[in-house]
N, C-alpha and C. Protein backbone atom coordinates (compact mmCIF):
# COMPACT_ATOMS: atom_id res chain seq x y z
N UNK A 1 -84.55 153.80 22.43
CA UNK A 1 -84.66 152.47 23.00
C UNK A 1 -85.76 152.49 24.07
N UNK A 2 -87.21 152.26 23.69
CA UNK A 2 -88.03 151.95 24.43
C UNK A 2 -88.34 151.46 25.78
N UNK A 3 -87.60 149.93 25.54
CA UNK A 3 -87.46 149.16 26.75
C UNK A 3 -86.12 149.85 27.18
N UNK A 4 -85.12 150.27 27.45
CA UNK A 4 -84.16 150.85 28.21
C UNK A 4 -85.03 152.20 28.99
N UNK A 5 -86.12 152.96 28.34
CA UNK A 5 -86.52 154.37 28.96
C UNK A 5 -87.42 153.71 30.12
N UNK A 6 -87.79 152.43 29.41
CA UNK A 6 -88.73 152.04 30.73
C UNK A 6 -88.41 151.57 31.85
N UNK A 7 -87.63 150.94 31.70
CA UNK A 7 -86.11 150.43 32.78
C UNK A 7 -86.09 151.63 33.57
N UNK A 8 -85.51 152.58 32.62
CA UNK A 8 -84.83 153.95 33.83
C UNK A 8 -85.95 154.67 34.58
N UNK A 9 -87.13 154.56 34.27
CA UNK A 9 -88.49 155.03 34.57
C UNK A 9 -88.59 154.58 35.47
N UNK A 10 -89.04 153.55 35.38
CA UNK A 10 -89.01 152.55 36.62
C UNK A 10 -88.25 152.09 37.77
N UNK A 11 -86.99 152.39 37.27
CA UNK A 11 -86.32 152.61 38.96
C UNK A 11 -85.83 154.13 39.24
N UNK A 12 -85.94 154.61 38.45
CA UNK A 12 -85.48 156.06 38.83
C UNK A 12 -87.02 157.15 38.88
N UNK A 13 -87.76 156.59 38.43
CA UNK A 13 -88.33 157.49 38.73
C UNK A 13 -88.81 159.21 37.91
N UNK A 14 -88.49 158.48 36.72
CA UNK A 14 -87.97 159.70 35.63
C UNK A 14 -87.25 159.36 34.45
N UNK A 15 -87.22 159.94 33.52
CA UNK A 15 -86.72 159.93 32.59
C UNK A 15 -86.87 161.25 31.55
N UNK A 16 -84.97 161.43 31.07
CA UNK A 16 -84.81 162.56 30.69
C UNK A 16 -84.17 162.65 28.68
N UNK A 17 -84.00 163.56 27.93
CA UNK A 17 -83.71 163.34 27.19
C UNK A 17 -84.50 163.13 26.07
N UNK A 18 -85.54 163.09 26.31
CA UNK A 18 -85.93 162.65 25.01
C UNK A 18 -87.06 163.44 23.77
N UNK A 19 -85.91 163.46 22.85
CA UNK A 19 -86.62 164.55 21.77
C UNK A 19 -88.19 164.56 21.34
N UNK A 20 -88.86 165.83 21.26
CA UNK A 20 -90.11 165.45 21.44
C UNK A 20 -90.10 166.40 19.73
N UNK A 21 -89.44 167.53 19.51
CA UNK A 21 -89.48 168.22 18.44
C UNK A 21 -88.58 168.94 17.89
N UNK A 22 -87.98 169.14 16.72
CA UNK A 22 -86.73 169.74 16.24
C UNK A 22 -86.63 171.25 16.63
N UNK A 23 -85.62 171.65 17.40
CA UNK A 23 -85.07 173.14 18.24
C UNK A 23 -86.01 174.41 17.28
N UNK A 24 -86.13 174.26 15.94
CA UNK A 24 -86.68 175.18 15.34
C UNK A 24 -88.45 175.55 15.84
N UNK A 25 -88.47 174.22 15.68
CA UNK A 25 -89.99 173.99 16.37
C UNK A 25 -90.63 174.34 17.45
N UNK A 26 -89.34 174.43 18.24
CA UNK A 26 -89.50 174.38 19.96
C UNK A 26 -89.44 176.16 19.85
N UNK A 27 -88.64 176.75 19.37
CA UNK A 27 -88.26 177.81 19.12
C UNK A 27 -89.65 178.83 18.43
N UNK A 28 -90.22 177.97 17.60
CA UNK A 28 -91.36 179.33 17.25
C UNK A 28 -92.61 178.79 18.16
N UNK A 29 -92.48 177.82 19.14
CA UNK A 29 -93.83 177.60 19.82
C UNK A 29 -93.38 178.56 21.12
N UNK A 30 -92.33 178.86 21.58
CA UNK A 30 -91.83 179.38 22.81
C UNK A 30 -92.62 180.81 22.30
N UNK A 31 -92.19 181.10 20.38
CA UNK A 31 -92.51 183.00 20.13
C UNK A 31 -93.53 182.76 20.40
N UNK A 32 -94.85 181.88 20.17
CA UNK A 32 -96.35 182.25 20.31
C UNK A 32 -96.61 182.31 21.75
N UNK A 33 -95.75 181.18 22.63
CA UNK A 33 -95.84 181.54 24.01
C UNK A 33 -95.90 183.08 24.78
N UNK A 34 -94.62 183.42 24.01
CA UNK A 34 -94.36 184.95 24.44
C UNK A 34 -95.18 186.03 24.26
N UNK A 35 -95.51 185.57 22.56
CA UNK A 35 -96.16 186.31 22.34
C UNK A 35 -97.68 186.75 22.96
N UNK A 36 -98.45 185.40 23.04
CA UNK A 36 -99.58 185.11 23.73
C UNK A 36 -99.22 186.27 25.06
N UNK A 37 -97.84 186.07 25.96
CA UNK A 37 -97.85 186.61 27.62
C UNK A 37 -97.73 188.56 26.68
N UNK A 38 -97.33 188.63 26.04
CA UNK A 38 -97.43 189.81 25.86
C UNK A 38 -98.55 190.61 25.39
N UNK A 39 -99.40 190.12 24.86
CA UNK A 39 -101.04 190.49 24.31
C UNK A 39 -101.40 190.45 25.88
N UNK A 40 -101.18 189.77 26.22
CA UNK A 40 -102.02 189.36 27.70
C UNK A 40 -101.53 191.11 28.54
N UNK A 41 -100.34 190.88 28.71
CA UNK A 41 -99.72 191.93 29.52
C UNK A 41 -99.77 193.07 28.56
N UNK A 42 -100.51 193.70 27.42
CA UNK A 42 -101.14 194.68 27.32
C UNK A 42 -102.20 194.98 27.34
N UNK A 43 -102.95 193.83 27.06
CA UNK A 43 -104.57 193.94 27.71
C UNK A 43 -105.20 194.45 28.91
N UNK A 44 -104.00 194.10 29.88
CA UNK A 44 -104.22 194.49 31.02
C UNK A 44 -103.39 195.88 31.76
N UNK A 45 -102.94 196.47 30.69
CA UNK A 45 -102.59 197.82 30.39
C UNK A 45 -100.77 197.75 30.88
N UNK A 46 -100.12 196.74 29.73
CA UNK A 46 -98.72 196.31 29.98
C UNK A 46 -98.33 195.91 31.03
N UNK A 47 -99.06 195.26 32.22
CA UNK A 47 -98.85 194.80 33.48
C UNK A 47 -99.26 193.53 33.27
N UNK A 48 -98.00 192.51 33.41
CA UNK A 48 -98.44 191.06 33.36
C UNK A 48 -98.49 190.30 34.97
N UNK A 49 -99.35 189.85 35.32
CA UNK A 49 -99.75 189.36 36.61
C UNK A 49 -99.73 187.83 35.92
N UNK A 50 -98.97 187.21 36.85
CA UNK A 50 -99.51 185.55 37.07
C UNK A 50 -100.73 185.34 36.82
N UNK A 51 -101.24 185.69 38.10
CA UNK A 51 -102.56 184.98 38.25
C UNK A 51 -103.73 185.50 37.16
N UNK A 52 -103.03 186.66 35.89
CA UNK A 52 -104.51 186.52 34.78
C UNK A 52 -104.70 185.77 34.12
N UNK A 53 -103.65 184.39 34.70
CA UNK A 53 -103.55 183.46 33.05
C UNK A 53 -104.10 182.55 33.80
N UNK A 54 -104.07 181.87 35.58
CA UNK A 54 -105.04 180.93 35.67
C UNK A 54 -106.02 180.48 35.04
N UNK A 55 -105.94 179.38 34.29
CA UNK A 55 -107.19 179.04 34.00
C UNK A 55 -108.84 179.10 34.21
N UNK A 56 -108.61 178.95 35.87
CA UNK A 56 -110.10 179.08 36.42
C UNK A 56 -110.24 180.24 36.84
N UNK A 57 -109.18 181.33 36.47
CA UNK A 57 -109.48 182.99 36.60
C UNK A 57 -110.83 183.44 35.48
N UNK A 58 -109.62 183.23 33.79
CA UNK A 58 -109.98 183.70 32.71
C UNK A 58 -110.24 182.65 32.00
N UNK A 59 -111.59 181.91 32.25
CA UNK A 59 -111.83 181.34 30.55
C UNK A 59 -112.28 182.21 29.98
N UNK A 60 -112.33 181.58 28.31
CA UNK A 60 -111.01 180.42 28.01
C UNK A 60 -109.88 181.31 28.24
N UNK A 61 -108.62 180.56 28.54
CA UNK A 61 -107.78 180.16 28.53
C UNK A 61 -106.85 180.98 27.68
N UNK A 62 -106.29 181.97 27.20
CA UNK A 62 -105.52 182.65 25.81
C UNK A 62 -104.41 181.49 25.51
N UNK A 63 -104.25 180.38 25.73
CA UNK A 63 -102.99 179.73 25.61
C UNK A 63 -103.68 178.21 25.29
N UNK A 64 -105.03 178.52 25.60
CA UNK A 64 -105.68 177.09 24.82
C UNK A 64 -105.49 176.29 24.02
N UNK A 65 -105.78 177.10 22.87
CA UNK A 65 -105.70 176.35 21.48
C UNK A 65 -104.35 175.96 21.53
N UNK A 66 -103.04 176.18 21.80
CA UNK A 66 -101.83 176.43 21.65
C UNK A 66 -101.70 174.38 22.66
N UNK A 67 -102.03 175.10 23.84
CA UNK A 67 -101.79 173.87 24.66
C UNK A 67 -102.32 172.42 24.23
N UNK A 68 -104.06 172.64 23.83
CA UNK A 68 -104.73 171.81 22.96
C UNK A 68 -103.53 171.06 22.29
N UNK A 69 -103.51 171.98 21.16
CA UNK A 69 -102.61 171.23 20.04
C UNK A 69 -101.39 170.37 20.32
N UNK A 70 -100.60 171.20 21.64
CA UNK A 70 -99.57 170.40 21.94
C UNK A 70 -99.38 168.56 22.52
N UNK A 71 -100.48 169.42 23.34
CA UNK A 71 -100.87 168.11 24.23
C UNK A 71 -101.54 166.54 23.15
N UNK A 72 -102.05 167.14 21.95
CA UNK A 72 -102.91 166.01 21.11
C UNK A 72 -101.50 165.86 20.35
N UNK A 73 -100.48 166.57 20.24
CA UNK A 73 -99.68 166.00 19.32
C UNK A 73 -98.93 164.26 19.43
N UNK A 74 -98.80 163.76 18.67
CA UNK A 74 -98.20 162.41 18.54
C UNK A 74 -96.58 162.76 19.17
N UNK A 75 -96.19 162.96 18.79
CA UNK A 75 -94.71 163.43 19.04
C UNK A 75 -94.66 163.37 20.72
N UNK A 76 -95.56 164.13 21.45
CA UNK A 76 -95.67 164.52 22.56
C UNK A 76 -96.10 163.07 23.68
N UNK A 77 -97.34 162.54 22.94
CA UNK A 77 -98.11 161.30 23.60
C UNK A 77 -97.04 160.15 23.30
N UNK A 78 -96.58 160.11 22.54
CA UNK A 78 -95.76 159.25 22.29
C UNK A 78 -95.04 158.28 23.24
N UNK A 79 -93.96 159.37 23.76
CA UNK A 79 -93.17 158.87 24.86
C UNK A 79 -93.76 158.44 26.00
N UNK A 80 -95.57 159.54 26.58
CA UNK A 80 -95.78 158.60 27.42
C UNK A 80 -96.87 157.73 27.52
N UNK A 81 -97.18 157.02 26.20
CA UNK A 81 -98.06 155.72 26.08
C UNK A 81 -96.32 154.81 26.05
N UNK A 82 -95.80 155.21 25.83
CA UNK A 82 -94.33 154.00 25.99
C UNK A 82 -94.33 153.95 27.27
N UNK A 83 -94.27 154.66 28.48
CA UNK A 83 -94.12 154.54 29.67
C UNK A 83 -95.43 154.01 30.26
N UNK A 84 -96.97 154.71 30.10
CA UNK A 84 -98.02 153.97 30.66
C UNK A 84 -98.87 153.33 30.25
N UNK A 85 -98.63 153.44 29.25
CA UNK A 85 -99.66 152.00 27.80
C UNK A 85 -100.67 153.18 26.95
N UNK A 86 -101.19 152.61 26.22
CA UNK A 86 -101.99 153.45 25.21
C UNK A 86 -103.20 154.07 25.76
N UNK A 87 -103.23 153.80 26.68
CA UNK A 87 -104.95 154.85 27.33
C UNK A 87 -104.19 155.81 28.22
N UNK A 88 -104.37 157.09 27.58
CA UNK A 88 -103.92 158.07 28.39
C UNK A 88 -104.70 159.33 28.31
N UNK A 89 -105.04 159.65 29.97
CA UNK A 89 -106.06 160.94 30.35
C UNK A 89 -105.10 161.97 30.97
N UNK A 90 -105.01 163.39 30.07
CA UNK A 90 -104.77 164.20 30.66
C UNK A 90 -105.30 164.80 31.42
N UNK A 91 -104.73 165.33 33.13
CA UNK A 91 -105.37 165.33 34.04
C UNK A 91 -105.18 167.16 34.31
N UNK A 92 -104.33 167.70 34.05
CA UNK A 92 -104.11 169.17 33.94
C UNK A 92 -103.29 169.05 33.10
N UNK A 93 -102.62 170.89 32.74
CA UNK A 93 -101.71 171.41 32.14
C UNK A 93 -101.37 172.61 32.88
N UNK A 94 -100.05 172.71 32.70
CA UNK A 94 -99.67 173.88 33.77
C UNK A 94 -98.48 174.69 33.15
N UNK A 95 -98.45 175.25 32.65
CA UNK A 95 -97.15 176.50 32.22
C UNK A 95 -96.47 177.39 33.08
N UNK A 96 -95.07 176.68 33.18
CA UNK A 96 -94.55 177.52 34.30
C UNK A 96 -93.15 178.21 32.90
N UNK A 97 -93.10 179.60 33.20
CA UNK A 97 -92.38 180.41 32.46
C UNK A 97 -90.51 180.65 32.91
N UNK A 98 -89.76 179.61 32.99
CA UNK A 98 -88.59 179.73 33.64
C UNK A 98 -87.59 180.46 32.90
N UNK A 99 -87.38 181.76 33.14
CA UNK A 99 -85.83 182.57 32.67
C UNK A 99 -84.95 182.03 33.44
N UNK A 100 -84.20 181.16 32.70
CA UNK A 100 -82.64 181.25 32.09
C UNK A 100 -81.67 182.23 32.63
N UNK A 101 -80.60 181.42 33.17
CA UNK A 101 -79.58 182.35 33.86
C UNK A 101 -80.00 183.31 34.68
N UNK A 102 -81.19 183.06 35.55
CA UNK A 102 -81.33 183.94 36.46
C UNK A 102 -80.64 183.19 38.08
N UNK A 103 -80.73 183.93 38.44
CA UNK A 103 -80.31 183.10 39.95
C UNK A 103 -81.13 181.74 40.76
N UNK A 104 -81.11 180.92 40.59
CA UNK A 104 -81.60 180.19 40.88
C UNK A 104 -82.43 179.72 42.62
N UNK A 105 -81.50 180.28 43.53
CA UNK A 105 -82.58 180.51 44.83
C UNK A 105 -82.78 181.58 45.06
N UNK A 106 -83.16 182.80 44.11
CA UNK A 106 -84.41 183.57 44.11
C UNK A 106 -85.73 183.13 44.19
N UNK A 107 -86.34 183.22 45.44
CA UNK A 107 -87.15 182.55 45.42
C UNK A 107 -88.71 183.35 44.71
N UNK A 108 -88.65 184.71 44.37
CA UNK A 108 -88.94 185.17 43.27
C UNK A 108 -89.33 184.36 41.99
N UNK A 109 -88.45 183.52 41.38
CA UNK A 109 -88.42 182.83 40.32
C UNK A 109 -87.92 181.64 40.77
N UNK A 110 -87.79 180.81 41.76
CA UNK A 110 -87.51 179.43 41.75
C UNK A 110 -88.41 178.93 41.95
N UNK A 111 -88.67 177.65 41.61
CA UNK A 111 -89.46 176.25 41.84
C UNK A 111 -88.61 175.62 42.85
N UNK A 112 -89.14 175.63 43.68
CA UNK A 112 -88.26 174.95 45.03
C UNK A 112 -88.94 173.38 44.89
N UNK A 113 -88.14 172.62 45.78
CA UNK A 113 -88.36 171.14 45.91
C UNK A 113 -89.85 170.91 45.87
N UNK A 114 -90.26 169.70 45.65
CA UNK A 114 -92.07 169.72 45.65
C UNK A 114 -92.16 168.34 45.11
N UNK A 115 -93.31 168.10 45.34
CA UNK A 115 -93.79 166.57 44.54
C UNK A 115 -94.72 167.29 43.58
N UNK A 116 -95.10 166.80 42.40
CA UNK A 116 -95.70 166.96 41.59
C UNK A 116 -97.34 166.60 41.64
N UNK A 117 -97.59 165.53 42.92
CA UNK A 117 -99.28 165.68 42.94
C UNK A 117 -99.48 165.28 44.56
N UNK A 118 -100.36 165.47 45.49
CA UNK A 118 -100.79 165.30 46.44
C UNK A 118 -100.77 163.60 46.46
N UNK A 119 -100.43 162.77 47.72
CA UNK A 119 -101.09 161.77 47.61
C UNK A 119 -101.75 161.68 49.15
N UNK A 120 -102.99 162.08 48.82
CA UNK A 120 -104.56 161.86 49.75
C UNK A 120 -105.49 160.71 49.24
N UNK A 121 -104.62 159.87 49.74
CA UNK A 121 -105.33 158.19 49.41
C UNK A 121 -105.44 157.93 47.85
N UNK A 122 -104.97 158.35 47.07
CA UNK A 122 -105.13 158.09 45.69
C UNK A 122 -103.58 157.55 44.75
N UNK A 123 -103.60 156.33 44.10
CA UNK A 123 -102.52 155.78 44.01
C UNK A 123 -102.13 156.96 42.39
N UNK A 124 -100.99 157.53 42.86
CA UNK A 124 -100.27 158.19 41.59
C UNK A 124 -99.05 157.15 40.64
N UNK A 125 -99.47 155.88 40.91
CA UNK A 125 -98.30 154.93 39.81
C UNK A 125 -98.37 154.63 38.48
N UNK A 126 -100.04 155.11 38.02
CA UNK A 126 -100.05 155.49 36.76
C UNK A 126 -100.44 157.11 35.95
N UNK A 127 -100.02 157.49 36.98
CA UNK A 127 -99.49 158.91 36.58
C UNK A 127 -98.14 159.37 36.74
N UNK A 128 -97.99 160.15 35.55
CA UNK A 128 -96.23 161.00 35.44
C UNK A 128 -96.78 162.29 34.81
N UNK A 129 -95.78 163.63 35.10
CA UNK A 129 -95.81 164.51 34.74
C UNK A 129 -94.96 164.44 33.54
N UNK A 130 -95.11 165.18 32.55
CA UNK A 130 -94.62 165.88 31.27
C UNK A 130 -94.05 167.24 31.41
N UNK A 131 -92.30 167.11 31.75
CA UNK A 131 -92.14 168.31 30.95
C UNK A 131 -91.48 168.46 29.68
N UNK A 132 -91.89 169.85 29.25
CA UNK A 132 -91.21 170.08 27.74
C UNK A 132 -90.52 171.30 27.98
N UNK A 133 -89.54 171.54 27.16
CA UNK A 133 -88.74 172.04 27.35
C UNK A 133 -88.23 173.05 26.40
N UNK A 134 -88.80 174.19 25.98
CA UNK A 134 -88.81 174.51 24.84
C UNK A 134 -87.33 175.50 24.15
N UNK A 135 -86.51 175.66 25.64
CA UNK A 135 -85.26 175.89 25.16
C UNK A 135 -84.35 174.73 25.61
N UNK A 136 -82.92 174.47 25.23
CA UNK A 136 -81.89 173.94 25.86
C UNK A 136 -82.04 174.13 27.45
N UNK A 137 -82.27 173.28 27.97
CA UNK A 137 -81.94 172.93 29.61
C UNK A 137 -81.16 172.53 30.44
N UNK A 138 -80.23 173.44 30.82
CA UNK A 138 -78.93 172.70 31.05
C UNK A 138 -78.92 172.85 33.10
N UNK A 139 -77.59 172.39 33.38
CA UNK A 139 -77.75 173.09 34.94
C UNK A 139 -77.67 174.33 35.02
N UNK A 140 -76.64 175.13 34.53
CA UNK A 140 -76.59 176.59 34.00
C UNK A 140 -77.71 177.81 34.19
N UNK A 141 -78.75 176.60 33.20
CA UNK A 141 -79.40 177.95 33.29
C UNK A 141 -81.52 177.12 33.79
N UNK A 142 -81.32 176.27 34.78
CA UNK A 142 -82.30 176.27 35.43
C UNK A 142 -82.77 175.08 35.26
N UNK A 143 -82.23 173.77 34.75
CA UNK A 143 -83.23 172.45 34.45
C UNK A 143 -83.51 171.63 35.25
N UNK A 144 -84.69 171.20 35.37
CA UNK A 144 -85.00 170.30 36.31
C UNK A 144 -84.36 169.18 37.41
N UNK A 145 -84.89 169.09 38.76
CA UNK A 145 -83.82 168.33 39.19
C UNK A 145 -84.46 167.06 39.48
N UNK A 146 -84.18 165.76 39.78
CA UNK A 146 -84.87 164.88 40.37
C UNK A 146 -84.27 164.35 41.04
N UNK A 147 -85.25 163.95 42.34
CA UNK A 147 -84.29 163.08 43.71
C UNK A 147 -84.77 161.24 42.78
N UNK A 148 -83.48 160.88 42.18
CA UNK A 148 -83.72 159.39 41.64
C UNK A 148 -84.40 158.07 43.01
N UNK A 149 -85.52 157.56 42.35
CA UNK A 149 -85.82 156.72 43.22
C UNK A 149 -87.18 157.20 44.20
N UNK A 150 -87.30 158.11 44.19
CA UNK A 150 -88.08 158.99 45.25
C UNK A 150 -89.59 158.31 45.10
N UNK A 151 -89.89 158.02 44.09
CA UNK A 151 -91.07 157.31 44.07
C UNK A 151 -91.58 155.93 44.74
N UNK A 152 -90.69 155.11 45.02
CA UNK A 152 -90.62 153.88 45.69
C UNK A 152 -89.62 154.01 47.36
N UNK A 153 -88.90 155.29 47.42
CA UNK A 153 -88.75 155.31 49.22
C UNK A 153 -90.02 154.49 49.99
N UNK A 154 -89.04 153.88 50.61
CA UNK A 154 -90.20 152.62 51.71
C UNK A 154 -90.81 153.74 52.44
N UNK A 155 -90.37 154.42 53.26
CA UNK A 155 -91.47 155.26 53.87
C UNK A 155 -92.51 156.19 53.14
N UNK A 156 -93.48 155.62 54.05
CA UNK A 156 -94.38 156.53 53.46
C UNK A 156 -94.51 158.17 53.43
N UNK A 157 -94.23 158.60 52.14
CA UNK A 157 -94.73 160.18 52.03
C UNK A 157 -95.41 161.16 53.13
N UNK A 158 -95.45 162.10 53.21
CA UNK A 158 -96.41 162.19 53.91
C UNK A 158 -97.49 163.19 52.78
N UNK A 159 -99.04 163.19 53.82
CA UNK A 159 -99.88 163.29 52.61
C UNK A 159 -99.85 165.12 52.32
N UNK A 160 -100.08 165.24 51.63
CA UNK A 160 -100.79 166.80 50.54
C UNK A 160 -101.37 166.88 50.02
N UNK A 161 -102.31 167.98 50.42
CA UNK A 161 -103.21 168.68 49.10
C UNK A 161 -102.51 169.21 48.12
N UNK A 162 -103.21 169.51 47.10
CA UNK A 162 -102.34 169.98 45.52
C UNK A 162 -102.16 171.22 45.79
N UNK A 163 -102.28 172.15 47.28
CA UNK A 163 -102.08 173.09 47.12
C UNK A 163 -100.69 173.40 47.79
N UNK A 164 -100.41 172.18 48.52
CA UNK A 164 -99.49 172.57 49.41
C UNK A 164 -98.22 171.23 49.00
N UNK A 165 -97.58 171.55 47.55
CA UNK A 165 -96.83 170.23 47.09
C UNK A 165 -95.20 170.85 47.67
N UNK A 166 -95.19 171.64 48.25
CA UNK A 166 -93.38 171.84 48.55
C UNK A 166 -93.32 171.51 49.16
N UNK A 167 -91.71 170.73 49.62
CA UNK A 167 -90.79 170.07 50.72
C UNK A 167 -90.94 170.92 51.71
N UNK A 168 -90.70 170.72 53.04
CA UNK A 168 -90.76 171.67 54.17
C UNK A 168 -88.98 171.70 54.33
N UNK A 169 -88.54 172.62 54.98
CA UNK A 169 -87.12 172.72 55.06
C UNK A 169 -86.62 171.95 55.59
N UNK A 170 -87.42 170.70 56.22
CA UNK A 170 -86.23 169.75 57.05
C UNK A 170 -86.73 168.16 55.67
N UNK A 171 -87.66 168.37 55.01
CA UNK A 171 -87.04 167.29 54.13
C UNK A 171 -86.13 167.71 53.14
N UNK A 172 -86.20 168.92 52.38
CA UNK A 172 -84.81 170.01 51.59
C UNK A 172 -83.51 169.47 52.16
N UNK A 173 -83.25 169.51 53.56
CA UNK A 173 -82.00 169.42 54.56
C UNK A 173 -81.98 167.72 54.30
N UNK A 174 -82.86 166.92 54.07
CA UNK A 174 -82.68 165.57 54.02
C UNK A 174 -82.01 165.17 52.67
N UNK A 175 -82.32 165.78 51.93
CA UNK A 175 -82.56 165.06 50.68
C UNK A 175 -80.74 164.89 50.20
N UNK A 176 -80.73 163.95 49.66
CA UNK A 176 -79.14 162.98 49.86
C UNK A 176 -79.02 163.51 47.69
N UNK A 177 -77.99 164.43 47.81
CA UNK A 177 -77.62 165.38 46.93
C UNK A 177 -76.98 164.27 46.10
N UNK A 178 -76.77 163.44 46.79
CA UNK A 178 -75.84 161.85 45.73
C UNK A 178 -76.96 161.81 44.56
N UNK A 179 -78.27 161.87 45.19
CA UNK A 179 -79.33 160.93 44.50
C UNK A 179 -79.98 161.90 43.55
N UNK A 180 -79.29 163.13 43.45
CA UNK A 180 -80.31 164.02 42.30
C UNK A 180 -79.13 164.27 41.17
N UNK A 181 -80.39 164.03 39.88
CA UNK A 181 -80.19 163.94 39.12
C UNK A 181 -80.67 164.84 38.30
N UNK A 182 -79.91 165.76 37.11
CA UNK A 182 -80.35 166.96 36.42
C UNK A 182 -80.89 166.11 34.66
């Protein structure tokens, strides 16, 4: 239901649920994922580092063609020309690798609170992030959270560079646990 996702988009700020490709699918794009981090992490003599996969480390890219394809797929654009109309510029891509059932405030492996883009005078209302999800995402084992609404709080944000998108510990301590949504 189209007009219902846009509804919830629009006041919440998000929208979850919605099938982009059948589990089998999701399932052998995750093996080339892996596979891709594991060529990588023997290339570099079985030591996998983050930072060899930056983009603006190593072009190209070992995860290019892969991302390419995803990103041009219909399946994928789909949902969000329904949310921002049919002209749509991808502005990055970013692969973050989340294991499942690990502890979650390890901060080792957590994604702590954050906004998704800086706003330094530049209006982000026709931009949304994409995630995909290539296993089951449950609370369990690590799925996304969202503070509903967060996009339209009357006060103003305060501003960030894209380098510095995490909450500081006293907006973390703010944030009204009613309003998040998995």
């Amino acid at each position: 239901d189209i007009p219902g996702i846009r509804r919830h988009y629009r006041t919440h700020g998000f929208a979850t649920g919605l099938p982009v490709m059948p589990a089998d699918e999701a399932a052998a794009l995750l093996a080339r994922v892996e596979a891709l981090e594991r060529d990588q992490a023997a290339a570099a003599g079985g030591e996998w580092t983050e930072r060899a996969l930056y983009p603006w480390e190593a072009p190209p890219h070992p995860q290019e063609d892969l991302l390419r394809d995803l990103v041009r797929d219909d399946r994928v654009l789909d949902p969000v020309r329904a949310l921002l109309g049919p002209d749509v510029l991808l502005r990055n891509c970013d692969v973050f690798i989340k294991q499942g059932r690990l502890r979650r405030h390890d901060p080792a492996i957590a994604i702590g609170w954050h906004t998704d883009t800086g706003h330094i005078g530049r209006s982000t209302d026709g931009m949304l992030t994409l995630w995909l999800a290539l296993t089951p995402a449950t609370q369990q084992n690590g799925a996304m959270q969202f503070l509903s609404g967060s996009h339209v709080y009357p006060e103003k944000p305060p501003e960030r560079d894209n380098q510095h998108l995490n909450l500081t510990e006293a907006e973390v301590a703010a944030i009204d646990m009613a309003q998040v949504a998995t």
